[in-house]
Protein backbone atom coordinates (compact mmCIF):
# COMPACT_ATOMS: atom_id res chain seq x y z
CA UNK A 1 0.00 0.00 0.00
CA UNK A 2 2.85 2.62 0.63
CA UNK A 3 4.33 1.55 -2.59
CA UNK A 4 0.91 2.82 -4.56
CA UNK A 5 0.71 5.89 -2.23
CA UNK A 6 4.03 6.67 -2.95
CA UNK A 7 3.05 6.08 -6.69
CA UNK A 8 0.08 8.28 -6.48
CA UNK A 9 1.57 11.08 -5.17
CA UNK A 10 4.58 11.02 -7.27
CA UNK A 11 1.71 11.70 -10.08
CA UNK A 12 -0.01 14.08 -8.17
CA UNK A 13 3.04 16.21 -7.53
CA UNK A 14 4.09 15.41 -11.80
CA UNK A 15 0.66 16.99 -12.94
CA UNK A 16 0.27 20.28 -10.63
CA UNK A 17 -1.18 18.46 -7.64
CA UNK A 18 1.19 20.09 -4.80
CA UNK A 19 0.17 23.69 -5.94
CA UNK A 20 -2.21 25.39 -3.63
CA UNK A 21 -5.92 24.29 -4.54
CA UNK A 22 -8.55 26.88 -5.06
CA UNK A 23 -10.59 28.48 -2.23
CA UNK A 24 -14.10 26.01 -3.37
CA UNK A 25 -11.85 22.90 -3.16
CA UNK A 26 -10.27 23.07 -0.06
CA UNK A 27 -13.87 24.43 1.21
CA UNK A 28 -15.22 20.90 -0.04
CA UNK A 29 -12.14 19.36 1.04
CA UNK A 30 -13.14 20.94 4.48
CA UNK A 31 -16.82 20.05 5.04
CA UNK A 32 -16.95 16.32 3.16
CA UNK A 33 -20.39 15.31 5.16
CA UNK A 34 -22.21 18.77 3.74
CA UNK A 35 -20.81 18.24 -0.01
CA UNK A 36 -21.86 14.71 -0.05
CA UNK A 37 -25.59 15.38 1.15
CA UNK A 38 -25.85 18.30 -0.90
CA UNK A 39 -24.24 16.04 -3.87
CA UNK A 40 -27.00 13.61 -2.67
CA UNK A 41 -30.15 15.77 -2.83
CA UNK A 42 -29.17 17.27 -5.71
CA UNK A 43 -29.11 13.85 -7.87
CA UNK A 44 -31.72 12.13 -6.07
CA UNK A 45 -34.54 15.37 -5.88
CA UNK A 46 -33.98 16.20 -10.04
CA UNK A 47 -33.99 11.79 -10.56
CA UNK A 48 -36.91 11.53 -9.05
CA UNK A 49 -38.42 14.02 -10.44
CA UNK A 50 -37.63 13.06 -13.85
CA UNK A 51 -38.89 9.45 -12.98
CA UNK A 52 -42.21 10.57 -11.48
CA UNK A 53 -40.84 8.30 -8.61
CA UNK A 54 -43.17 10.29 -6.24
CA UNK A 55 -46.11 8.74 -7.12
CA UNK A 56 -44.52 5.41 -7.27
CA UNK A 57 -42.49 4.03 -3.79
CA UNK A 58 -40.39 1.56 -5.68
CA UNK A 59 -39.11 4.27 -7.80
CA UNK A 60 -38.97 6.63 -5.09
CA UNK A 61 -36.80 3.97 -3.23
CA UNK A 62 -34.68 3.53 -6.06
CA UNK A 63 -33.94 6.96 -6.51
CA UNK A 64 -33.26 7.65 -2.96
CA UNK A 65 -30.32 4.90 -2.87
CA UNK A 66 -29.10 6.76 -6.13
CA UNK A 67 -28.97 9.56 -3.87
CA UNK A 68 -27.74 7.74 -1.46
CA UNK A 69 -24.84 6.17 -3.61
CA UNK A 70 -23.61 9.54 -4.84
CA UNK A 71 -23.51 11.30 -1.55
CA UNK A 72 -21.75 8.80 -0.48
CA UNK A 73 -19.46 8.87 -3.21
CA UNK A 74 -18.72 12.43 -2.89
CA UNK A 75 -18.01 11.82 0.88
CA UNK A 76 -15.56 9.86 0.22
CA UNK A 77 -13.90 11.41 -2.96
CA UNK A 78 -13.98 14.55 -0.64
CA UNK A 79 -12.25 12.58 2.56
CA UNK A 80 -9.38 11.84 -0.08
CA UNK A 81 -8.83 15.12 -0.97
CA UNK A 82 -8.81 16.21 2.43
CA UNK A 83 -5.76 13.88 3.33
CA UNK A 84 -4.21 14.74 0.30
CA UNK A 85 -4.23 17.98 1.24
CA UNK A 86 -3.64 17.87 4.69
CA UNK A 87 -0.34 15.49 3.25
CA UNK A 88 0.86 18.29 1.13
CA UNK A 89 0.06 20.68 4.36
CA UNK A 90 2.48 18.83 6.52
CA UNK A 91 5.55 18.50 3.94
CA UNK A 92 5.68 22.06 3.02
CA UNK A 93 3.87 21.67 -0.71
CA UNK A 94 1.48 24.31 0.40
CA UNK A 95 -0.16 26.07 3.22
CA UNK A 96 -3.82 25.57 3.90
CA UNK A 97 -4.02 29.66 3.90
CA UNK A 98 -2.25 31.07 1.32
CA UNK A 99 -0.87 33.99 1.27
CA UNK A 100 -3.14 36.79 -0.57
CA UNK A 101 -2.16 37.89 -3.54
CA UNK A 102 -2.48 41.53 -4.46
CA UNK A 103 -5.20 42.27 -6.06
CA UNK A 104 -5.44 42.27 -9.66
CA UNK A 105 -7.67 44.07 -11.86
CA UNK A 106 -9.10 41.47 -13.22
CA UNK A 107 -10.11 39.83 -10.42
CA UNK A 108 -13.73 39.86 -9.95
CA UNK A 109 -15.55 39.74 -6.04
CA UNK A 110 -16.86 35.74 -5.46
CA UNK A 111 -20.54 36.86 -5.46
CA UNK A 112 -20.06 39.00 -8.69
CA UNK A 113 -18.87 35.62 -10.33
CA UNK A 114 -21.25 33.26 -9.22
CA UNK A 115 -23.89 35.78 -10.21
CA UNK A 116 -22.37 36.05 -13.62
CA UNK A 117 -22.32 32.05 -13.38
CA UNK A 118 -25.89 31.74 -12.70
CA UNK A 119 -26.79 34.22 -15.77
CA UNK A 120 -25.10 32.91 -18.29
CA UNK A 121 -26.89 29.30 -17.06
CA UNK A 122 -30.13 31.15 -17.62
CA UNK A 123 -29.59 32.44 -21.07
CA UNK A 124 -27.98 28.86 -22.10
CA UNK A 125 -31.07 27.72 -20.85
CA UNK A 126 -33.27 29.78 -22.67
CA UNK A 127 -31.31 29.48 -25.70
CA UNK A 128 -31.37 25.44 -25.10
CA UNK A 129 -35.14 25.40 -24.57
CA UNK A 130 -35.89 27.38 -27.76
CA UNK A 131 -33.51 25.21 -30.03
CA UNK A 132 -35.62 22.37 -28.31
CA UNK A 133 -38.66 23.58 -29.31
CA UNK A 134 -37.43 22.68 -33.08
CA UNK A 135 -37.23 18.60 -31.67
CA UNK A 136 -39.89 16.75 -32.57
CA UNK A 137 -40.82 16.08 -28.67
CA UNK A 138 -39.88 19.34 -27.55
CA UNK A 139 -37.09 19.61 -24.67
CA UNK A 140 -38.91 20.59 -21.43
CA UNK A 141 -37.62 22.76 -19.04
CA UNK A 142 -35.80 20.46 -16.94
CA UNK A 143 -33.71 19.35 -20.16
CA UNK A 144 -32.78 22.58 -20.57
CA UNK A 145 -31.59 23.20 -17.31
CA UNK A 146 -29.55 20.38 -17.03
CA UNK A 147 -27.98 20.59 -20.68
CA UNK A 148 -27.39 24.34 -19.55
CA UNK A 149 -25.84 22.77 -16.22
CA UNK A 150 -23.56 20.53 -18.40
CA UNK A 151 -22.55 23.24 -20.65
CA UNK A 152 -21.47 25.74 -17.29
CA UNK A 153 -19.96 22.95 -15.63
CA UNK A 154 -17.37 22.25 -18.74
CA UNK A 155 -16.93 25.59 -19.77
CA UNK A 156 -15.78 25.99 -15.70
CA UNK A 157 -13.57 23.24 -16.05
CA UNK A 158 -11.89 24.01 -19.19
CA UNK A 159 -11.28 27.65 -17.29
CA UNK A 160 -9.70 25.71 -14.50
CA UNK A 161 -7.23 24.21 -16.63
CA UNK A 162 -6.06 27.07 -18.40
CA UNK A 163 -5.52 28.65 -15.16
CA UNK A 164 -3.53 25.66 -13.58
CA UNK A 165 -1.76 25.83 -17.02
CA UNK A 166 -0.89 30.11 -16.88
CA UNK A 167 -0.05 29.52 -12.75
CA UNK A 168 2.27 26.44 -14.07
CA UNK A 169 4.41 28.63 -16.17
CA UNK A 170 4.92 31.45 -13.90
């Protein structure tokens, strides 16, 4: 087991893993029981929905052990990167606090950017909806929003990398 920990972490440190996370993944890193039950509700409340499992308790069972299953999941992907963190913590890779950088000009406050997150997931919404609309069975709202949730969450990790990429060749 030391030999693949050893292995691991010899990859981590190769592809950018000992460089200070961001602020949202040492939070989650931080609270693992809160991020798994929110991971939780938020699969299990939309599946059920989409299932009609309310109406039916076998479905509604189902559904809730889907829930179940992911929060769990996320519990324990989050309790990984918790030691991992705390590992890099206690051999000097970085501090849990990092020192604050001066402020740049293009820095935007946290609440300006999730707001400007959670418009452009309305208008890709909108615009997914009305494109739908051309389908033969038209998308419903609830497509929409989670196509629109897909398309946000890629576009945010594709702006993640290039970031790990720019602080990589400074």
């Amino acid at each position: 087991m030391e030999r693949l920990r050893r292995a691991f972490l010899d990859y981590d440190r190769r592809h950018g893993g000992a460089e200070p996370p961001p602020k949202a993944q040492v939070f989650v890193a931080r609270h693992p029981v809160g991020a798994g039950l929110v991971c939780g509700v938020v699969t299990g409340l939309p599946l059920a929905l989409a299932l009609s499992a309310f109406r039916d308790p076998v479905l509604l069972l189902q559904t809730a052990l889907i829930g179940l299953g992911a929060g769990l999941f996320v519990w324990l992907f989050c309790r990984f990167e918790r030691r991992r963190q705390a590992h890099y913590a206690r051999n000097g890779g970085f501090r849990w606090d990092p020192p604050r950088l001066p402020v740049q000009h293009e820095a935007l406050p946290v609440w300006f950017e999730g707001m400007l997150w959670l418009s452009y997931w309305t208008v890709y919404m909108v615009v997914f909806w009305l494109v739908g609309q051309l389908r033969t069975p038209p998308f419903t709202w609830l497509q929409s929003a989670i196509y629109a949730g897909f398309l946000i969450i890629g576009s945010w990790a594709v702006q993640l990398s290039k970031e790990r990429r720019r602080r990589r060749r400074r």
